[in-house]
Protein backbone atom coordinates (compact mmCIF):
# COMPACT_ATOMS: atom_id res chain seq x y z
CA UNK A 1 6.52 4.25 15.87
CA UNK A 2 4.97 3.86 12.60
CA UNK A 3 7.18 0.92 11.64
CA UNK A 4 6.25 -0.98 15.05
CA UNK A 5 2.73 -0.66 14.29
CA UNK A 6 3.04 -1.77 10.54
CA UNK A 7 4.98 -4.76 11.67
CA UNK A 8 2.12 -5.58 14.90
CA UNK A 9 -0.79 -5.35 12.38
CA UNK A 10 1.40 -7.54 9.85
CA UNK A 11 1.77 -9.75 12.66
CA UNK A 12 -2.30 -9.77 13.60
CA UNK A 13 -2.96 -9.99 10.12
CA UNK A 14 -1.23 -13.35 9.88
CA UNK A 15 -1.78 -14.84 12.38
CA UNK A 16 -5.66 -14.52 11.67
CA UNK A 17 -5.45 -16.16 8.25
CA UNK A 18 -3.21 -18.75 9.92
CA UNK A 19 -6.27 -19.70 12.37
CA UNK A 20 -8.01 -19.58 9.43
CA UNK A 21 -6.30 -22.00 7.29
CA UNK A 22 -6.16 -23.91 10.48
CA UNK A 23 -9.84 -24.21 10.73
CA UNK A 24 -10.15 -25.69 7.28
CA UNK A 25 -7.87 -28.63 7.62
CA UNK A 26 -9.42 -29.83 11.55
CA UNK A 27 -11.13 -32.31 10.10
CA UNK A 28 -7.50 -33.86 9.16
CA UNK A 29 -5.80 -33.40 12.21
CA UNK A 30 -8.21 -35.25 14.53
CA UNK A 31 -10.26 -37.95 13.76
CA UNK A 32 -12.38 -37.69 17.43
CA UNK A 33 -15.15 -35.31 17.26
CA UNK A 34 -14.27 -34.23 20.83
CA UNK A 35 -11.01 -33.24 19.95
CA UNK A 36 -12.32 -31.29 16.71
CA UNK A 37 -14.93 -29.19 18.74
CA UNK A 38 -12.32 -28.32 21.32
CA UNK A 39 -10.01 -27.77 18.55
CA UNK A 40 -12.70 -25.27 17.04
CA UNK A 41 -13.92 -23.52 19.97
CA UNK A 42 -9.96 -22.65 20.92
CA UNK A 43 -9.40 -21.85 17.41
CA UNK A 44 -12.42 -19.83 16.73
CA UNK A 45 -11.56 -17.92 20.45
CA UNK A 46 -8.16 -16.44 18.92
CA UNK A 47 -9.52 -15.40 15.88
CA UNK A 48 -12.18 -13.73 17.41
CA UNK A 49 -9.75 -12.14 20.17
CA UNK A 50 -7.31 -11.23 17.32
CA UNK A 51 -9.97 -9.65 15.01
CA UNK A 52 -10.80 -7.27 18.00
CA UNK A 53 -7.20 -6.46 18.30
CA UNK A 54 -7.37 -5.65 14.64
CA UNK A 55 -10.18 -3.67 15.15
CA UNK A 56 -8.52 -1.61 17.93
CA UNK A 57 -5.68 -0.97 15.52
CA UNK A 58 -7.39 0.25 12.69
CA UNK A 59 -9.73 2.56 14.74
CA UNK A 60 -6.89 3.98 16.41
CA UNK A 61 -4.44 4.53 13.34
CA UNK A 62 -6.13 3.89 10.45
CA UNK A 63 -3.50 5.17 8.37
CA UNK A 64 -1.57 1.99 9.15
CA UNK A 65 -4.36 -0.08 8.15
CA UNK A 66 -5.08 1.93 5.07
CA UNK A 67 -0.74 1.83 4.26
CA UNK A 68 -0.67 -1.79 4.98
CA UNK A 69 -3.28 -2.77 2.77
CA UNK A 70 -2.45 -0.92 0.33
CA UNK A 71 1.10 -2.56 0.19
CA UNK A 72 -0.55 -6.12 0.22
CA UNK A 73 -2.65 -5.22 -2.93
CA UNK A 74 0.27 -3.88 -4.70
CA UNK A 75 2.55 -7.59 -3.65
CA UNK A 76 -0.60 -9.10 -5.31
CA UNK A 77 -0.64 -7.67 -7.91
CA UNK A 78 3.47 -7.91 -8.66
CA UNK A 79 3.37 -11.51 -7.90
CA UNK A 80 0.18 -12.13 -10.61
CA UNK A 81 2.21 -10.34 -13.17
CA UNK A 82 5.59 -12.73 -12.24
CA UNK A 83 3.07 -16.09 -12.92
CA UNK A 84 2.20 -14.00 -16.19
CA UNK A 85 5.70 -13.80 -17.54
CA UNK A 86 6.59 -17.35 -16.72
CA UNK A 87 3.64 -18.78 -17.91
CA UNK A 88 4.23 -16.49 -20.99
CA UNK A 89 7.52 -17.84 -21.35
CA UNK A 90 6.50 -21.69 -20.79
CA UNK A 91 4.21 -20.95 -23.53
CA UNK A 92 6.82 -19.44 -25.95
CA UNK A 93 5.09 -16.29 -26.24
CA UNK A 94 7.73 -14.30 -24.54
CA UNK A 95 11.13 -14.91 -25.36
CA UNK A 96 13.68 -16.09 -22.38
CA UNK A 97 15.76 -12.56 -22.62
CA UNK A 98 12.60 -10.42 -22.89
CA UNK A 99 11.21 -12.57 -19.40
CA UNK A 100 14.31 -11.85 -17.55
CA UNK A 101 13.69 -7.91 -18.37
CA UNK A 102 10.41 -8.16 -16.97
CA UNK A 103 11.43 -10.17 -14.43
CA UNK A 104 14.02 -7.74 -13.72
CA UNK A 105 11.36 -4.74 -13.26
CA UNK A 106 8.99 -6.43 -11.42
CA UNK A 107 11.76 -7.19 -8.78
CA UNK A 108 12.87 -4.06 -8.58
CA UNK A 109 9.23 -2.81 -8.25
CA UNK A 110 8.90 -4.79 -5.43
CA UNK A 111 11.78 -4.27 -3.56
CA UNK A 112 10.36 -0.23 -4.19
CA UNK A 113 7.76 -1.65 -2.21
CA UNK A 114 9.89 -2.35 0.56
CA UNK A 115 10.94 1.41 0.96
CA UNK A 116 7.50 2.39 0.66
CA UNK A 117 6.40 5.14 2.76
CA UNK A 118 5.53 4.23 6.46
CA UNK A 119 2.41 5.80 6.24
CA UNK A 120 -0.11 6.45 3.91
CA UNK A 121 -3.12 9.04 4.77
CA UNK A 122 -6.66 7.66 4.34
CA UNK A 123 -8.83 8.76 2.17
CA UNK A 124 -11.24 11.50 2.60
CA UNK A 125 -14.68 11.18 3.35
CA UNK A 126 -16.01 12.88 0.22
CA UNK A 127 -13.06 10.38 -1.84
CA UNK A 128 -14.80 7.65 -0.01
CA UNK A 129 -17.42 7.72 -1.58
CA UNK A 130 -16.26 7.33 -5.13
CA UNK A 131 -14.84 4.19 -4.08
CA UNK A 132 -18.24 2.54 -3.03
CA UNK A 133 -18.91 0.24 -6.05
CA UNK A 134 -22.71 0.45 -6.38
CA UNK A 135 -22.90 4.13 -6.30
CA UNK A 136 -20.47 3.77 -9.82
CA UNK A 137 -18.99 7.15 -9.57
CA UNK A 138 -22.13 8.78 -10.37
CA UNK A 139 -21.77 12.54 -9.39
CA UNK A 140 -25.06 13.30 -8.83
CA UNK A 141 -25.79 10.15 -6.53
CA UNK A 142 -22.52 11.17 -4.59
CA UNK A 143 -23.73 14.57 -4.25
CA UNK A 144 -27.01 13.98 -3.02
CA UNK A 145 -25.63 11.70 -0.04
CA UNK A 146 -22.92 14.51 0.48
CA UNK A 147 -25.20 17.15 1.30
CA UNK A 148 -27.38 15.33 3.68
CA UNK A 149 -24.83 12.74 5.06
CA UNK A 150 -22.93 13.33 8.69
CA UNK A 151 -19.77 12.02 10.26
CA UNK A 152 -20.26 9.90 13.40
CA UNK A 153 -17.57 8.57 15.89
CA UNK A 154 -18.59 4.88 17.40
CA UNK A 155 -16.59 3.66 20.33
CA UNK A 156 -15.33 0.17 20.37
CA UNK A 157 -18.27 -2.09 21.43
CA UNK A 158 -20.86 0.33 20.95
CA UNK A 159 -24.25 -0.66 19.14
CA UNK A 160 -24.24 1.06 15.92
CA UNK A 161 -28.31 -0.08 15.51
CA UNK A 162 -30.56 -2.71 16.39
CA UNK A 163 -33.15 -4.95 14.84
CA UNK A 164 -36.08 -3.32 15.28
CA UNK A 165 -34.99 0.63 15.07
CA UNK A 166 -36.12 3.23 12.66
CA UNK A 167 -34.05 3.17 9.56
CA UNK A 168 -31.73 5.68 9.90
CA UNK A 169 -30.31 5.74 6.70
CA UNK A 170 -27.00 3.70 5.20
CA UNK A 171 -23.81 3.67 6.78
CA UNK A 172 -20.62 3.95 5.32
CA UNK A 173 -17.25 2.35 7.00
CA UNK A 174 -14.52 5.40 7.03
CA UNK A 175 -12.59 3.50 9.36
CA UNK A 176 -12.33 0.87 11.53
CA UNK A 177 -13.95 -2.65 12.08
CA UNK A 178 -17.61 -3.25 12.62
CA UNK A 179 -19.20 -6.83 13.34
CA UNK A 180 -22.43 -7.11 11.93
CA UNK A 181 -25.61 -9.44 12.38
CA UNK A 182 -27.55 -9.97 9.15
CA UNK A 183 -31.85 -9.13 9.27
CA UNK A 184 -34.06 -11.61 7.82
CA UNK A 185 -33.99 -12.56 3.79
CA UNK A 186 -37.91 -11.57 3.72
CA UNK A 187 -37.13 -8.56 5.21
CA UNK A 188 -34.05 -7.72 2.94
CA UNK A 189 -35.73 -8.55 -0.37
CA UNK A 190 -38.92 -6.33 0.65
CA UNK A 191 -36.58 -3.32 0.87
CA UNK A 192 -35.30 -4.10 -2.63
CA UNK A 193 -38.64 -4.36 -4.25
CA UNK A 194 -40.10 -1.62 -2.78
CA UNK A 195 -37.49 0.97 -2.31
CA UNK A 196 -34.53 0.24 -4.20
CA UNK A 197 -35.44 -2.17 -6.70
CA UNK A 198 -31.90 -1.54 -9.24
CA UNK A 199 -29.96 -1.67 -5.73
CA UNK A 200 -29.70 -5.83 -5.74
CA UNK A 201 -28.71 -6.86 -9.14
CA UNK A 202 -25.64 -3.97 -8.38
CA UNK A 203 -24.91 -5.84 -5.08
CA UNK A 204 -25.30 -8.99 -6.37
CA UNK A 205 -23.04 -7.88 -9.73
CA UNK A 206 -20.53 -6.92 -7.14
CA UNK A 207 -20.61 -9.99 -5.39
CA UNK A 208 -20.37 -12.04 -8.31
CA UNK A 209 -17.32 -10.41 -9.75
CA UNK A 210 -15.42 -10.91 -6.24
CA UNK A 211 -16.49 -14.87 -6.10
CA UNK A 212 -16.00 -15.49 -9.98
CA UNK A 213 -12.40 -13.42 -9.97
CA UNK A 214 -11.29 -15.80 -7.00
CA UNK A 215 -12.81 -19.38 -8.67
CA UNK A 216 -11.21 -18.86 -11.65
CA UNK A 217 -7.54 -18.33 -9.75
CA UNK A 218 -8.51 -21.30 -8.22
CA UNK A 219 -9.57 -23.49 -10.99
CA UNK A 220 -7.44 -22.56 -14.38
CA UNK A 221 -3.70 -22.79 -14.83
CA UNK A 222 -3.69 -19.52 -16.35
CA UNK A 223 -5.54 -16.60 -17.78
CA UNK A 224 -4.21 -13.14 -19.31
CA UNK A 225 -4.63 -11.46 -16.13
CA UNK A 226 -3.31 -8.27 -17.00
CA UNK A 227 -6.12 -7.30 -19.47
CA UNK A 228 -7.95 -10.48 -20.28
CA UNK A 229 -9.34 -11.35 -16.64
CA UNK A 230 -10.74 -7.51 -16.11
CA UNK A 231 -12.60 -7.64 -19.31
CA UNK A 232 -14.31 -11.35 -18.37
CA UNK A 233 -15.07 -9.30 -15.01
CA UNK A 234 -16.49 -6.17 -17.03
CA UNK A 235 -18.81 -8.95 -19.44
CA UNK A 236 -20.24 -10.62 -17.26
CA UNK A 237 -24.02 -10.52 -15.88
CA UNK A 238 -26.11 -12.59 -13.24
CA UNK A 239 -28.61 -14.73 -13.59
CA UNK A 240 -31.33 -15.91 -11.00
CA UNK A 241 -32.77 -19.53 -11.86
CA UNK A 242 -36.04 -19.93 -9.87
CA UNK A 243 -36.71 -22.68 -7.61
CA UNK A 244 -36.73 -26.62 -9.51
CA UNK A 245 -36.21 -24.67 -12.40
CA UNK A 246 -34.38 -26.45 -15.26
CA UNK A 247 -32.13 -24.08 -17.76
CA UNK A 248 -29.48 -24.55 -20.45
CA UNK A 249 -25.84 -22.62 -19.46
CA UNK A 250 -22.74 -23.11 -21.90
CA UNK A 251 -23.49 -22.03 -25.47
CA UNK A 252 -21.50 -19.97 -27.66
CA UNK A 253 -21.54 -16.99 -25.62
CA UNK A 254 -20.79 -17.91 -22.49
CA UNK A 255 -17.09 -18.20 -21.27
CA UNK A 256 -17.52 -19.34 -17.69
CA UNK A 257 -21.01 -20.26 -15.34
CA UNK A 258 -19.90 -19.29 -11.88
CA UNK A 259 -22.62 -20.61 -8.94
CA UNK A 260 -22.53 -18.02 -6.95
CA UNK A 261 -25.61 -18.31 -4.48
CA UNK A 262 -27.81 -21.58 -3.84
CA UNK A 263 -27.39 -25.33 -4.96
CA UNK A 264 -27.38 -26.58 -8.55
CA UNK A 265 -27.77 -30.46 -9.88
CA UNK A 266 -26.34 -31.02 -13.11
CA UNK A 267 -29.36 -32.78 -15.39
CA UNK A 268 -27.02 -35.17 -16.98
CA UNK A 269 -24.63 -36.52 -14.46
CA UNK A 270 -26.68 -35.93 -11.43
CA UNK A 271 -23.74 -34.51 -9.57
CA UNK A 272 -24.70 -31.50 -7.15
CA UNK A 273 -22.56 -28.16 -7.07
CA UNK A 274 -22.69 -26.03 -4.36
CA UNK A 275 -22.05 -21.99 -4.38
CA UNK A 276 -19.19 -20.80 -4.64
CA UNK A 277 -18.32 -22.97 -7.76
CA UNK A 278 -17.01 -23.29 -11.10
CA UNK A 279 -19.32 -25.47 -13.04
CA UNK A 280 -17.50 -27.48 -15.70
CA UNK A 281 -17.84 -27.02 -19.55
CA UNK A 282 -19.34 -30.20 -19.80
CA UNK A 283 -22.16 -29.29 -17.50
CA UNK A 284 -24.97 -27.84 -20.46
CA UNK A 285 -28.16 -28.24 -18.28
CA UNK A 286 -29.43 -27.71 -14.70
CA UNK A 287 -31.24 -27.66 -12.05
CA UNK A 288 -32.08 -25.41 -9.24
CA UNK A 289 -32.79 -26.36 -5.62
């Protein structure tokens, strides 16, 4: 049973990045607007119907979800370290016997993969928690929301809360899918400054790390990923430029300037960059709009 619900969610899985990639290349397919809206509206309609039959999965056996994911990551990970032993060997660094070891390891890692267990059981709710990014593993944080936090079961299309209700406090995804609809800025940044005032530049650090990781896969032929790309991740901090604000970026210090929120026009060349993006070396000065 296990191995017929690993391969459905595979399935779902797929088939909603496929709608995806879909969606990005409309404007290529069909060169009538008509066509392209009914394109999009049909398009967007399976994703959405798929995403609730993801949703249904992963409430109802989230083990699944939590094994399947968990598989992905590791096939990520394998295949990075395969482009960093060919590119090592390209490069002469590693010799051609010494690649076809590693090659040799990875492959059978993999294929380990393959006879991974079926099912892999989700982690607790107190092991949650150390896995929340902007609480840092801080034991005394964790504790305090342990002792006053509760476990609550949502049905599938219930309201979890509503614009407009008391604050009930933060909740935390155990399991399961939830589609959310995002308050007002103004209202956002007046809970930072007067409540939680450390809590953005840890959401924002956490954001930033996700879009810089996946801009600089995008953008360079290769980095040391297996050490080199954590510890970029790890030096890294954010910076917010105010509004028609001119600054200097590159200097001696700084590896990579990753837009990450807003627009951006370069001083120089006039060009205009637009989050997410990788803003080229030759790019010294800009401007915020």
């Amino acid at each position: 049973m296990s191995h017929q619900l690993s391969f459905r969610y595979a399935i779902l899985k797929g088939y909603i990045q496929g709608e995806a990639d879909v969606m990005n290349i409309i404007d290529r397919i069909a060169s009538s607007e008509q066509i392209k809206q009914m394109l999009l509206i049909q398009v967007t309609s399976n994703m959405e119907q798929a995403m609730k039959e993801l949703g249904y999965l992963e409430y109802d056996h989230p083990e699944i979800a939590v094994t399947m994911k968990t598989k992905d990551e590791i096939n990520v990970m394998l295949n990075m370290a395969r482009e960093i032993v060919k590119a090592f060997r390209l490069e002469g660094i590693l010799h051609k016997i010494e690649g076809a070891e590693i090659f040799k390891v990875i492959m059978a890692r993999k294929r380990e993969v393959l006879d991974f267990q079926s099912v892999i059981k989700p982690l607790t709710v107190d092991e949650t928690m150390y896995h929340i990014p902007w609480l840092e593993k801080d034991k005394d944080r964790i504790d305090f929301i342990q002792e006053r936090a509760k476990i609550v079961t949502f049905d599938c299309g219930n309201d979890i809360f509503e614009e407009g209700d008391e604050p009930k406090g933060i909740y935390i995804i155990i399991s399961g899918m939830v589609k959310t609809y995002f308050i007002p800025k103004s209202h956002l940044y007046e809970a930072f400054r007067q409540k939680y005032p450390g809590m953005e530049d840890k959401m924002w650090l956490k954001i930033g790390r996700g879009i810089t990781a996946q801009k600089i896969r995008e953008h360079l032929s290769y980095e040391d990923w297996n050490y080199k790309m954590q510890l970029e991740l790890y030096n890294m901090h954010i910076r917010d430029i105010p509004k028609n604000t001119k600054i200097g970026i590159y200097d001696e210090s700084v590896t990579y300037v990753i837009l990450i929120h807003g627009a951006v026009e370069d001083c120089l060349s006039r060009k205009l960059y637009k989050a997410p993006f990788l803003i080229p070396i030759t790019c010294h000065r800009v401007k915020k709009y």
